[in-house]
Protein backbone atom coordinates (compact mmCIF):
# COMPACT_ATOMS: atom_id res chain seq x y z
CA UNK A 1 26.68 1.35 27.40
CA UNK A 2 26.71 -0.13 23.83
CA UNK A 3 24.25 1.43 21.78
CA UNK A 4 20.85 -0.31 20.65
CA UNK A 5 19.99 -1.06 17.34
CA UNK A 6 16.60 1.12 16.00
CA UNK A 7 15.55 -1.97 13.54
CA UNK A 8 16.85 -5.61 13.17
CA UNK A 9 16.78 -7.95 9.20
CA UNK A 10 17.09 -11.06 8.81
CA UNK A 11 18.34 -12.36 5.62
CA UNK A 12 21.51 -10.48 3.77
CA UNK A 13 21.00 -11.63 0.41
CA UNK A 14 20.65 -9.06 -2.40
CA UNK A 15 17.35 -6.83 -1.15
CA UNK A 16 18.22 -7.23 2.47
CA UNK A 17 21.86 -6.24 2.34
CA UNK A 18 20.67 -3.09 0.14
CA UNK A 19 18.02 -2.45 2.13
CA UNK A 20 20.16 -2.17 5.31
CA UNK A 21 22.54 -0.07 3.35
CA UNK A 22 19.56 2.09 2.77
CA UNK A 23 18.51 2.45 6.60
CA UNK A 24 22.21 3.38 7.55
CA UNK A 25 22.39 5.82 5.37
CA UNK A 26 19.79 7.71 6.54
CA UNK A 27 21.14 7.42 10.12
CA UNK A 28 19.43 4.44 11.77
CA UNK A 29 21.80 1.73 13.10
CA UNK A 30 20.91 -1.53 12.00
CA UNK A 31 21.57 -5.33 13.80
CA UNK A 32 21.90 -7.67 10.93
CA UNK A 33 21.54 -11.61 10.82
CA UNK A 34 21.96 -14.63 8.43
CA UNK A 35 20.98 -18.11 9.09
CA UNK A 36 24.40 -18.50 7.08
CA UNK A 37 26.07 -16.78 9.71
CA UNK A 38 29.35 -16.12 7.73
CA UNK A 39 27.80 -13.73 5.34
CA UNK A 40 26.55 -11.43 8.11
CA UNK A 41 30.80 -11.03 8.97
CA UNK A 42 31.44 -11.39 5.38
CA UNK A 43 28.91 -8.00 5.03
CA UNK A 44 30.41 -6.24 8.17
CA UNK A 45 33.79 -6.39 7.14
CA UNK A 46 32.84 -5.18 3.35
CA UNK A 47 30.28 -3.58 2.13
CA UNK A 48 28.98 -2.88 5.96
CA UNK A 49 32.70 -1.88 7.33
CA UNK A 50 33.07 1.21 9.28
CA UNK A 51 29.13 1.37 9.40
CA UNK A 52 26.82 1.56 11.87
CA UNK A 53 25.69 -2.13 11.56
CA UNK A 54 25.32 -4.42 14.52
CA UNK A 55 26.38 -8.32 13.79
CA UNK A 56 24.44 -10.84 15.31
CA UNK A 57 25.18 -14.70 15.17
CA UNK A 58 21.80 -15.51 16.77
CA UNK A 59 18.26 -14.73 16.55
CA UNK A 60 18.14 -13.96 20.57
CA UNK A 61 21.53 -12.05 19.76
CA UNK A 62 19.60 -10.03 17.46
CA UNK A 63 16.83 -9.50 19.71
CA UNK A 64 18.77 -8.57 22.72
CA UNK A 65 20.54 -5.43 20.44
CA UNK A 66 17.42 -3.89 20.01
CA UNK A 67 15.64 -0.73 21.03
CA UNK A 68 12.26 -1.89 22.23
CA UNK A 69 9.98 -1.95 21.23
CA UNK A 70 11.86 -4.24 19.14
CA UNK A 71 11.43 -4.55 15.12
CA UNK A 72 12.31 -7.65 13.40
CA UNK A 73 11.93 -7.04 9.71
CA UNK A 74 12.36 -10.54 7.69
CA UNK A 75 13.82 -10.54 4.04
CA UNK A 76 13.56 -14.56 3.13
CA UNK A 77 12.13 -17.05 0.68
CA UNK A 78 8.07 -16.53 0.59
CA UNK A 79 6.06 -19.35 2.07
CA UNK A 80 7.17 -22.26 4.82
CA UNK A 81 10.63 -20.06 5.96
CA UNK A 82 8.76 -17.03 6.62
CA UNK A 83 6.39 -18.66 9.06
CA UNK A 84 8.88 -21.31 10.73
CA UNK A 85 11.35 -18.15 11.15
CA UNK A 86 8.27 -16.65 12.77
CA UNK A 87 8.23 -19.30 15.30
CA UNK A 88 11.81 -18.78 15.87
CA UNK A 89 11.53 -15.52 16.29
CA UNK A 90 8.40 -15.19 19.01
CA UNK A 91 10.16 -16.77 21.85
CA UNK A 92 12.95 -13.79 22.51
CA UNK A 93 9.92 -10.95 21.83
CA UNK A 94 7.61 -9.44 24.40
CA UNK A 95 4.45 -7.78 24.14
CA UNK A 96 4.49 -5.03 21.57
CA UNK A 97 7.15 -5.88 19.51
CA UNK A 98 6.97 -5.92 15.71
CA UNK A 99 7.39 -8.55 12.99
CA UNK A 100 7.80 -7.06 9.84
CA UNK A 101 7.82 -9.53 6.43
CA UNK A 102 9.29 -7.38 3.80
CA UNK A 103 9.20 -10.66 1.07
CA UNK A 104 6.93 -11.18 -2.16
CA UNK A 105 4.71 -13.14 0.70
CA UNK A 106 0.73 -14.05 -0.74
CA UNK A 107 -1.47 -12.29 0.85
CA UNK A 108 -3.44 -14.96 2.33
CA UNK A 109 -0.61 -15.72 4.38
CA UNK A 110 -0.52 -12.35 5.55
CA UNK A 111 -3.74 -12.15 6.46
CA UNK A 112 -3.27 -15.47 8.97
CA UNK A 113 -0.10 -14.24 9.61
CA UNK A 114 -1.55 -11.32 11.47
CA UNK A 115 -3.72 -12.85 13.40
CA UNK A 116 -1.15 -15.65 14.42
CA UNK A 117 0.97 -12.93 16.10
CA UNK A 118 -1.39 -10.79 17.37
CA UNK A 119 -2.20 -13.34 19.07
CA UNK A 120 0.75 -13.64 21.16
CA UNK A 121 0.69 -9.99 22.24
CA UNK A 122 2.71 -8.98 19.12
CA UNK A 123 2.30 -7.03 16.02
CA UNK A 124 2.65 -7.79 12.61
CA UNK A 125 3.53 -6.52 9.39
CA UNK A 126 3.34 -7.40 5.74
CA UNK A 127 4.67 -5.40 3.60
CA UNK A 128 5.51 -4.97 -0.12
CA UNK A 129 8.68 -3.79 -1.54
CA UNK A 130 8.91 -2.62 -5.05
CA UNK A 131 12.47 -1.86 -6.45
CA UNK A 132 14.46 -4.28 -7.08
CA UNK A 133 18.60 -4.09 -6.08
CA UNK A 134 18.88 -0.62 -6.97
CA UNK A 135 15.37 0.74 -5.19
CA UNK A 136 16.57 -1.30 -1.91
CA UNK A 137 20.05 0.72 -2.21
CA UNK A 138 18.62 3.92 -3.00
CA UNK A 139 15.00 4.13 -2.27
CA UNK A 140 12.38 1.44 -2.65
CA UNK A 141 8.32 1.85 -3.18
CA UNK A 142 7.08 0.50 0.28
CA UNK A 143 3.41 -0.64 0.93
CA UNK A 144 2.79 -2.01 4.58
CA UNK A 145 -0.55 -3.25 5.92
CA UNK A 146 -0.82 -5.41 9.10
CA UNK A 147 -1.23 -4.64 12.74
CA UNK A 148 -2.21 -0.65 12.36
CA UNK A 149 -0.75 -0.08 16.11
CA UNK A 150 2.64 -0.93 14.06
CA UNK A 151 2.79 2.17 11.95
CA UNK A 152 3.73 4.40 14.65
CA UNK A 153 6.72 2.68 15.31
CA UNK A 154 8.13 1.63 12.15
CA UNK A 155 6.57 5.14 10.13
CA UNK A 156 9.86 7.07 10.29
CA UNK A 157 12.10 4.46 9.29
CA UNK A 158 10.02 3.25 6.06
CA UNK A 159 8.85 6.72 4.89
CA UNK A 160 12.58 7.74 5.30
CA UNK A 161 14.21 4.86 3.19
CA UNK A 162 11.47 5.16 0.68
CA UNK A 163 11.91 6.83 -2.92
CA UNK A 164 10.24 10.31 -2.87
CA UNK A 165 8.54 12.37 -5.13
CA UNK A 166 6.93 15.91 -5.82
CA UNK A 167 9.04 17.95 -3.52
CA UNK A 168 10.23 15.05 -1.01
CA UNK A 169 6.80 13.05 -0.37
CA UNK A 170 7.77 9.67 0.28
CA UNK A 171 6.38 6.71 -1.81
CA UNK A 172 5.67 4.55 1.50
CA UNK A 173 1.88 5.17 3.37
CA UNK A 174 -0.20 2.34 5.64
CA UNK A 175 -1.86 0.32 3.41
CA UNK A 176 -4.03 -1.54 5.57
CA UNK A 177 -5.53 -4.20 7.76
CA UNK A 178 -3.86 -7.59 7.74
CA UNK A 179 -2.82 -8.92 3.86
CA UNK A 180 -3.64 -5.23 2.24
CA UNK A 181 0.17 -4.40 2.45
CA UNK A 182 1.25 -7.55 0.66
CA UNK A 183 -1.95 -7.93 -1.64
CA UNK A 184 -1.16 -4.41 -3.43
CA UNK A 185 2.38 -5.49 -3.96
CA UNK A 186 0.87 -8.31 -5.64
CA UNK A 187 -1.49 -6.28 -7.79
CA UNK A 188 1.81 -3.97 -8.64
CA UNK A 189 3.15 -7.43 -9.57
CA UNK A 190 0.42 -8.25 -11.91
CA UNK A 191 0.36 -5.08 -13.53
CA UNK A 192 4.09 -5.14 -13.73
CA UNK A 193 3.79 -8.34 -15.68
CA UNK A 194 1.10 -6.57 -17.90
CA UNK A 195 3.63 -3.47 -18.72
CA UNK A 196 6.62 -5.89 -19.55
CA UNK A 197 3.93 -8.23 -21.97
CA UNK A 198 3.31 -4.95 -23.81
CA UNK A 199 6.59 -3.84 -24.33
CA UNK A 200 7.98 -6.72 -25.50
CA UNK A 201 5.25 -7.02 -28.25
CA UNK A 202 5.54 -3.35 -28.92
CA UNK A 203 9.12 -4.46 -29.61
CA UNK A 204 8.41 -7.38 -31.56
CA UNK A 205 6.12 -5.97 -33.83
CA UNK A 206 8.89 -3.45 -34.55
CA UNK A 207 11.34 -5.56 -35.39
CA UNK A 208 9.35 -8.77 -36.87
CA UNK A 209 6.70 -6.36 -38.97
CA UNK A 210 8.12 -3.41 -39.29
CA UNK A 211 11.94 -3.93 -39.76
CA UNK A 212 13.26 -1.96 -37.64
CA UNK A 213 16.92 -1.52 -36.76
CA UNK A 214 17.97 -1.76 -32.60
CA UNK A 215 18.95 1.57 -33.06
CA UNK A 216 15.87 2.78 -34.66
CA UNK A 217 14.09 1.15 -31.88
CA UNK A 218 16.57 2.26 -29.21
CA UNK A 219 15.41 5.82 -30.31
CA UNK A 220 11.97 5.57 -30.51
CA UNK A 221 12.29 4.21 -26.92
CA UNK A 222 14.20 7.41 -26.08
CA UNK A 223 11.53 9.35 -27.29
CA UNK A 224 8.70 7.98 -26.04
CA UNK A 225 10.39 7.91 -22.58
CA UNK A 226 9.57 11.59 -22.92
CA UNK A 227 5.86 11.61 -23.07
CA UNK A 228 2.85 9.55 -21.71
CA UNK A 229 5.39 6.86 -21.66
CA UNK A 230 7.54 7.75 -19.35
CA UNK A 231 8.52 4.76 -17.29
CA UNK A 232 11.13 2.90 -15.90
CA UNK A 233 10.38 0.08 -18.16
CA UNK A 234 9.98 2.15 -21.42
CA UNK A 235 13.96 3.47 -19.78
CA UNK A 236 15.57 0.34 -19.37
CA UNK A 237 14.18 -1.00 -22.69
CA UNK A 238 15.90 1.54 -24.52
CA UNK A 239 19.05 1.03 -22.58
CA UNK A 240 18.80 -2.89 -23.84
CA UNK A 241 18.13 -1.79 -27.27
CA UNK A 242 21.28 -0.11 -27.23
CA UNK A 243 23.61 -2.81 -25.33
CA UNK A 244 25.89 -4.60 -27.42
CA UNK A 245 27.95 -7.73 -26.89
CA UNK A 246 30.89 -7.79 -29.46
CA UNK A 247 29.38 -5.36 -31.66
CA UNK A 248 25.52 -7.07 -31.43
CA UNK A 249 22.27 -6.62 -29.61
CA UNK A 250 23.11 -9.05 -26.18
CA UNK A 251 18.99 -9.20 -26.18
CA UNK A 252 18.96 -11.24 -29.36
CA UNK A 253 21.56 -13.15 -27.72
CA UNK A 254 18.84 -14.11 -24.70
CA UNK A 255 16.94 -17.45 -24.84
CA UNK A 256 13.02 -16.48 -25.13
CA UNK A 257 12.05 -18.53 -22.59
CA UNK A 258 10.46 -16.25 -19.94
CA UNK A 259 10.70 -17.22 -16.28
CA UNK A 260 8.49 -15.66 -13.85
CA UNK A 261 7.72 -16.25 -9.58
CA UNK A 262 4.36 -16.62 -9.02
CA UNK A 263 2.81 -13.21 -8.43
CA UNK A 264 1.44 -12.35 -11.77
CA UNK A 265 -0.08 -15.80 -11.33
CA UNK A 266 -1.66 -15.26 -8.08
CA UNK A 267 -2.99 -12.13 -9.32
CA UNK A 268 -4.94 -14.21 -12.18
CA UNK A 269 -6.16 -16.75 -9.49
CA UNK A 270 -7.51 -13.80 -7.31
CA UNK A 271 -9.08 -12.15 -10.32
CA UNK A 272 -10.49 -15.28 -11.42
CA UNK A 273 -11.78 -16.38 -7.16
CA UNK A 274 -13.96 -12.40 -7.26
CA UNK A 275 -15.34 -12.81 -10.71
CA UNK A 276 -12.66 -9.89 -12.04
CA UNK A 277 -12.16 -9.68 -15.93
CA UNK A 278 -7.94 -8.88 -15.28
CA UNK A 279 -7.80 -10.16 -18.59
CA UNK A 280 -4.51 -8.45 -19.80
CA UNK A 281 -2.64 -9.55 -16.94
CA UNK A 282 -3.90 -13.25 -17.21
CA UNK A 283 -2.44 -12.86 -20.94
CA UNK A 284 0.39 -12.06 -19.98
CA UNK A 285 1.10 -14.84 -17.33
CA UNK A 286 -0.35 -17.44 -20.38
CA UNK A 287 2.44 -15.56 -22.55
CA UNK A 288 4.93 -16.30 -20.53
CA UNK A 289 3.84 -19.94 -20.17
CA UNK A 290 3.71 -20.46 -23.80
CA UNK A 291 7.05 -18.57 -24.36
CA UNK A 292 8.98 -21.30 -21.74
CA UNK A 293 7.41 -24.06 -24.22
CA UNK A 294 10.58 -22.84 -26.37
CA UNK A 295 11.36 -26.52 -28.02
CA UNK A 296 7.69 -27.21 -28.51
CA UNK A 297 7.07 -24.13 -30.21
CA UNK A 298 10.47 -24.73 -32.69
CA UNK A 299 8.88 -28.16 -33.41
CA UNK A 300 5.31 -26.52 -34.14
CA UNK A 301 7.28 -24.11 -36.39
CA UNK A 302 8.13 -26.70 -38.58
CA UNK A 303 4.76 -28.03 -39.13
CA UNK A 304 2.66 -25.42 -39.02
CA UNK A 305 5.04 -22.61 -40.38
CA UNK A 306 5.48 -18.96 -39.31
CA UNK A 307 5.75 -17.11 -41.88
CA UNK A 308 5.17 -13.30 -41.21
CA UNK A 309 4.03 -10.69 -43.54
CA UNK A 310 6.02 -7.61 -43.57
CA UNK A 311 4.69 -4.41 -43.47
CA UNK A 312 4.39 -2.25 -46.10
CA UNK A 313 3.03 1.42 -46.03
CA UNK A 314 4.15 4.88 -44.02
CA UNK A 315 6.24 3.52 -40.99
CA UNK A 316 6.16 6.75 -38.86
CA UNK A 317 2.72 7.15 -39.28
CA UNK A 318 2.68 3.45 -37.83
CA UNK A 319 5.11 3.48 -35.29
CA UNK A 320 2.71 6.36 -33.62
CA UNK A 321 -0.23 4.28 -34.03
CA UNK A 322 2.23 1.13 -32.21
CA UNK A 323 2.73 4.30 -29.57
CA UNK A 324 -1.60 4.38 -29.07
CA UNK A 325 -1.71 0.65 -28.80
CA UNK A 326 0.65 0.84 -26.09
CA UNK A 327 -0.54 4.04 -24.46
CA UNK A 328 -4.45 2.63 -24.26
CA UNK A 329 -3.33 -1.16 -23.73
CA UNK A 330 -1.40 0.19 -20.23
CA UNK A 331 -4.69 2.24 -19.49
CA UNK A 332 -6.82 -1.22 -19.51
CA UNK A 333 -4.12 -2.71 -17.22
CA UNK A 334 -4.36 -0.44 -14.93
CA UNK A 335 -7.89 -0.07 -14.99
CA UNK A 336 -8.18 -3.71 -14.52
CA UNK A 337 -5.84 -3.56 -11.87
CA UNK A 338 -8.11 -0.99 -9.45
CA UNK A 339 -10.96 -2.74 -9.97
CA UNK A 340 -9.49 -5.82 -8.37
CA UNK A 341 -8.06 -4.17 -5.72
CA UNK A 342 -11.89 -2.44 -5.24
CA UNK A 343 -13.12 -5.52 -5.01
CA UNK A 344 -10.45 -7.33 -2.64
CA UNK A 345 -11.16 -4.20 -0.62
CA UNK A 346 -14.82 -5.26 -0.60
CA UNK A 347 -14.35 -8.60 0.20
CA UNK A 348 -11.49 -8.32 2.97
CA UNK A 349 -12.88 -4.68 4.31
CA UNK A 350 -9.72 -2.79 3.98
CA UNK A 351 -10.25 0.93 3.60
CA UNK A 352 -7.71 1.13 0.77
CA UNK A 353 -6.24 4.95 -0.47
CA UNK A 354 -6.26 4.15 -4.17
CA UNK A 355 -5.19 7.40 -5.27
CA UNK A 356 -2.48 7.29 -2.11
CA UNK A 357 -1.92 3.74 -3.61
CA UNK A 358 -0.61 5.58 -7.43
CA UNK A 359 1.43 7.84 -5.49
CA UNK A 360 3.19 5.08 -3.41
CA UNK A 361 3.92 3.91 -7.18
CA UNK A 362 4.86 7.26 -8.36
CA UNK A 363 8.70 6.37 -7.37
CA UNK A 364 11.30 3.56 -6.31
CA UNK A 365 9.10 0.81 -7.91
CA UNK A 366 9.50 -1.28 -10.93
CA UNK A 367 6.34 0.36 -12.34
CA UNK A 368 7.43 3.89 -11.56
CA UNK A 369 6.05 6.03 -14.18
CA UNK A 370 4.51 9.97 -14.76
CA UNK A 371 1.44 8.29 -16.02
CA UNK A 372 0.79 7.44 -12.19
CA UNK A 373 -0.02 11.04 -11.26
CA UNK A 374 -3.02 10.87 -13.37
CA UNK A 375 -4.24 7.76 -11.73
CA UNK A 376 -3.87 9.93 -8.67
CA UNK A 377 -6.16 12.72 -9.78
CA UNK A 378 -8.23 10.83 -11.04
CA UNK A 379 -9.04 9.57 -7.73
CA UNK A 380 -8.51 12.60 -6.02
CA UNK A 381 -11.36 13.93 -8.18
CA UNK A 382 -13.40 11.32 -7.62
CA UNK A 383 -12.94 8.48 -5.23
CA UNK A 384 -15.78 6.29 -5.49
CA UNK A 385 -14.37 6.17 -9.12
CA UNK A 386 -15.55 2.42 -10.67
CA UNK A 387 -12.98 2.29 -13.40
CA UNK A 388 -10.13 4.83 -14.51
CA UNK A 389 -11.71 4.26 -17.96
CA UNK A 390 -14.53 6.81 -17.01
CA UNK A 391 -12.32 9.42 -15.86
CA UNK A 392 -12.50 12.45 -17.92
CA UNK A 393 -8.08 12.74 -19.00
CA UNK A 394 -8.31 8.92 -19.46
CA UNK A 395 -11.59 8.72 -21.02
CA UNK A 396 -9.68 11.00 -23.51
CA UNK A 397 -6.44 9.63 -24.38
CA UNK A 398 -8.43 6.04 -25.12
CA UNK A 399 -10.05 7.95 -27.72
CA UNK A 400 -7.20 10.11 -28.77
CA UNK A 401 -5.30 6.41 -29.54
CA UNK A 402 -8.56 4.03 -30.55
CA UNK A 403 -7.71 4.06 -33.95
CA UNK A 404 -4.45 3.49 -34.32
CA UNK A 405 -4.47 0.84 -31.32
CA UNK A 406 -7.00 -1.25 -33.86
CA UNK A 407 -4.84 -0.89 -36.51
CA UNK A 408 -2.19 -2.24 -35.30
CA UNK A 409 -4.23 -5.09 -33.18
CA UNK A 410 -5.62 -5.30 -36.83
CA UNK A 411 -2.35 -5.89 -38.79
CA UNK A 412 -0.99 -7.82 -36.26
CA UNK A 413 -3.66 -10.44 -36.43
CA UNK A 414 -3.53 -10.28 -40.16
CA UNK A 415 0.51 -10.68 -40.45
CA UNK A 416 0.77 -13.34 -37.93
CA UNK A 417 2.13 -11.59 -35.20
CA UNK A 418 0.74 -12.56 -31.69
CA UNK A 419 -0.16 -9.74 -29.83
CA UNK A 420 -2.23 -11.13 -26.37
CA UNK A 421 -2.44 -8.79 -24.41
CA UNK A 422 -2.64 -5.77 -27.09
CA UNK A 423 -5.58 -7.49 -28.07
CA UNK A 424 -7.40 -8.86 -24.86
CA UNK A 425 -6.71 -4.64 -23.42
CA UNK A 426 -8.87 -3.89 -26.84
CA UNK A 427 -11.48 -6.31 -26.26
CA UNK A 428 -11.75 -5.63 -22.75
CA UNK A 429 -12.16 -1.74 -23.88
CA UNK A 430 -14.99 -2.92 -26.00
CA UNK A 431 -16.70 -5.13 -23.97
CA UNK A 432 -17.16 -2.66 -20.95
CA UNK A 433 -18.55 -0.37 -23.22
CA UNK A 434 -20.84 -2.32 -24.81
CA UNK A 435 -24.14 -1.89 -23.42
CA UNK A 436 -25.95 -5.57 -24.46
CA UNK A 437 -23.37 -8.50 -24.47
CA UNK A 438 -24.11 -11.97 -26.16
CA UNK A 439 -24.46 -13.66 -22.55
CA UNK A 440 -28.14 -13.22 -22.95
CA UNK A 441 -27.39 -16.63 -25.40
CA UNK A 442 -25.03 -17.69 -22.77
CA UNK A 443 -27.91 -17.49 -19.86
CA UNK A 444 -30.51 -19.80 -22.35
CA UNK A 445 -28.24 -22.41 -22.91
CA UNK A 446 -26.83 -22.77 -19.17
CA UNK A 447 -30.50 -22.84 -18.50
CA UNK A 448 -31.49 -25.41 -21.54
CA UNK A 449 -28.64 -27.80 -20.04
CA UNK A 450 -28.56 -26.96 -16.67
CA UNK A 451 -31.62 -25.12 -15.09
CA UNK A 452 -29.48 -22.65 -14.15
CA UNK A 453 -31.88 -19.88 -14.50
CA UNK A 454 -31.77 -16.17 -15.76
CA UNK A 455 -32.79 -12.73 -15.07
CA UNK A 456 -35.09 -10.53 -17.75
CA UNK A 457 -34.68 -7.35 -19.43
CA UNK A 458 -38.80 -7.11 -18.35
CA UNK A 459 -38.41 -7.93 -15.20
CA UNK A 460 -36.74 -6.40 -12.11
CA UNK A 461 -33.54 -7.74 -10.92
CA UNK A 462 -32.27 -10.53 -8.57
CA UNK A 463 -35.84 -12.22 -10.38
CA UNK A 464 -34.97 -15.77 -11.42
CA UNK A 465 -36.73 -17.74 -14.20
CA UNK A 466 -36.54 -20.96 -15.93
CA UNK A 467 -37.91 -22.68 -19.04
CA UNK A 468 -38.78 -26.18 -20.00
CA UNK A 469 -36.76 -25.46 -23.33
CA UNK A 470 -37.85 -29.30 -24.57
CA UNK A 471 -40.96 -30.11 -23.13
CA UNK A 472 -38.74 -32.34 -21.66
CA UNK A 473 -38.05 -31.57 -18.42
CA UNK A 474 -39.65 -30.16 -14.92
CA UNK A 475 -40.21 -27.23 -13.32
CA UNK A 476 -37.26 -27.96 -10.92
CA UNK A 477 -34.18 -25.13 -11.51
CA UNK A 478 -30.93 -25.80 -10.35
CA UNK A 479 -29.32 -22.82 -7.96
CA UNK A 480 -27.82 -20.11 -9.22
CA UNK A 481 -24.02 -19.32 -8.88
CA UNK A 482 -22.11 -16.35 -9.07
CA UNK A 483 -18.63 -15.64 -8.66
């Protein structure tokens, strides 16, 4: 009797034919498909050869090789494909089989997505995978959510391709209900972008302002990479600073034009749709926007000028205080990061592990970092925690790097370097500690134009008032609104 398949992918392009690599590897035999059905032999007979891989020419082929209860796990294009390839799919499955969507899907779709198949008797999965090439090969961060009746099935599998970390504890858990899987792949995203934003102005502030060699900065990478820094970002950046193409740096070779795929993006939009001040991350989607205006911004150049003011004074004592800005600026993103997901939690009642949530980070993922293990005591500690800036270990290192992150938010602004989201982290930091805003200002003149109403400092509470600021107008007040 030929030998069922334990889990079935469809779509061999870069993550799926890693990710299948991955599974075999750890022992699991694996029935592959392609709507281009030539790759799927084109994989068998090379990478896949003499594996235990299954080749399937047809969705129903695919079904019929596997163990049942059967589990289809779809690696294609986000949006329209994933749900006409689950319509493709339903017809060959019966009642308890599993859909699994391991794409950069939205989590909205996930969320209707679930229900849509549950529907039919089925289960249904969503879930993120964090990686890239390499993670897929060798151990990705994996966060599903869905159909909870799924995890049983699919637990082994996922936990055992996952990275691992702290004496084999794999960096895959249930997320939860419905879209939670794919909506905390989609905060990763976001903060992802936020890490990348920083870097790169860390970088250009060292180079522009400072005057730094590539191999100066290629070793202050290095170092860093050995303290609070430690990341997979901070690593590959110093492996670019060091990569040369004919005997120069290939990354001042690169166009700086950033491209990006939407996720950082719908982070901003679901920060924006729960009233969430993500304000790093939005700067660094804008930054990326203005950064693909490349011929506009040669134009402006020329009529506005750019001239940049170099720096003049002790440069290790600044490249430490370029360290702080960095250190505290990731803080706020991550801090901003949690408090959306607290609040998507709220609003979509998911019961979401957020110190779980750091440690499904920990390894595999693009944001893979030491720094994560604090983010999981801190909620281990404390896990009605509002914000990781009140945490005691946070709450410190802020202040251990306030002062040098203003100075160089400080001489950034006053050289001409732009430094968004070093300086919309810093503002953030201020605002939430600031105990009386100017809003009150804001309130009276919504209300002088608009009736909107406000609250008072002498009065309790959800207690709305409004004044005829002219002498003008009525008595009538317009409703209130709050995101």
């Amino acid at each position: 009797m030929t030998k069922k398949a334990d889990i079935g992918l469809i779509g061999l392009a870069v993550m799926g034919e890693n990710l299948v690599l991955n599974m075999e590897s750890k022992g699991y035999t694996v029935a592959v498909y392609n709507r281009t059905t030539d790759k799927v032999d084109k994989f068998v007979n090379g990478r896949g050869a003499g594996k235990n891989f299954i080749a399937t020419h047809s969705i129903k082929d695919l079904v019929d090789s596997l163990e049942k209860p059967r589990k289809v796990m779809m690696l294609v294009k986000a949006g329209a494909p994933v749900d006409a390839l689950i319509d493709q799919i339903i017809p060959h499955l019966e009642e308890g089989d599993i859909i699994i969507d391991g794409g950069n899907s939205h989590y909205p779709d996930s969320i209707r997505r679930t229900k849509y198949v549950e529907e039919k008797g089925l289960l249904y999965v969503g879930s993120g995978v964090s990686g890239g090439e390499e993670g897929a090969l060798t151990g990705p961060s994996l966060m599903p959510g869905g159909s909870e009746k799924a995890w049983p099935f699919i637990k082994d599998i996922f936990q055992n391709i996952s990275a691992k970390v702290d004496n084999n504890v794999p960096c895959c858990d249930w997320v939860g209900q419905d879209g939670a899987g794919h909506f905390v792949k989609m905060v990763h995203n976001g903060i992802e972008y936020g890490d990348m934003q920083l870097i790169s102005e860390a970088y250009h502030i060292m180079k522009e302002y400072v005057g730094l060699s590539h191999d100066e900065m290629h070793d202050i990478f290095d170092e860093w990479n050995k303290g609070d820094l430690d990341s997979y970002l901070n690593e590959i950046t110093r492996d670019i600073m060091g990569y040369r193409e004919n005997g120069e740096p290939l990354v001042e070779k690169i166009l700086d034009a950033a491209g990006q795929k939407g996720t950082g993006k719908w982070t901003g939009i679901t920060a924006l749709d729960l009233g969430v001040p993500l304000t790093l991350i939005g700067e660094s989607v804008f930054a990326r926007c203005l950064s693909a205006q490349k011929e506009e911004r040669v134009q402006a150049a020329k009529v506005l000028g750019s001239p940049i003011k170099k720096f003049e004074g002790d440069k290790k004592q600044f490249i430490g205080y370029i360290k702080d800005a960095l250190f505290a600026s990731k803080i706020v993103s991550y801090a901003q990061g949690y408090v959306l997901m607290r609040e998507a939690a709220k609003e979509n009642n998911w019961d979401l592990n957020y110190g779980g949530i750091a440690l499904m980070w920990r390894g595999g993922c693009i944001i893979r970092s030491a720094f994560l293990g604090k983010i999981k005591e801190a909620f281990d500690n404390n896990p009605e925690l509002p914000n990781l800036l009140l945490d005691p270990y946070f709450k410190g290192k802020i202040s251990d790097a306030l002062n040098g992150w203003r100075q160089v938010v400080g001489q950034a602004v006053m050289s001409g370097i732009p430094v968004p989201s070093f300086s919309s982290a810093l503002s953030y930091f201020d605002g939430y500690r600031t105990e009386t805003l100017p809003a009150n200002l804001l309130q009276a003149q919504r209300d002088y134009f608009g009736a909107h109403t406000y609250e008072r400092v002498d009065k309790p509470r959800g207690e709305y008032f409004h004044t005829n600021w002219t002498g003008r107008g009525g008595d009538t007040a317009s409703t209130t609104y709050d995101v």
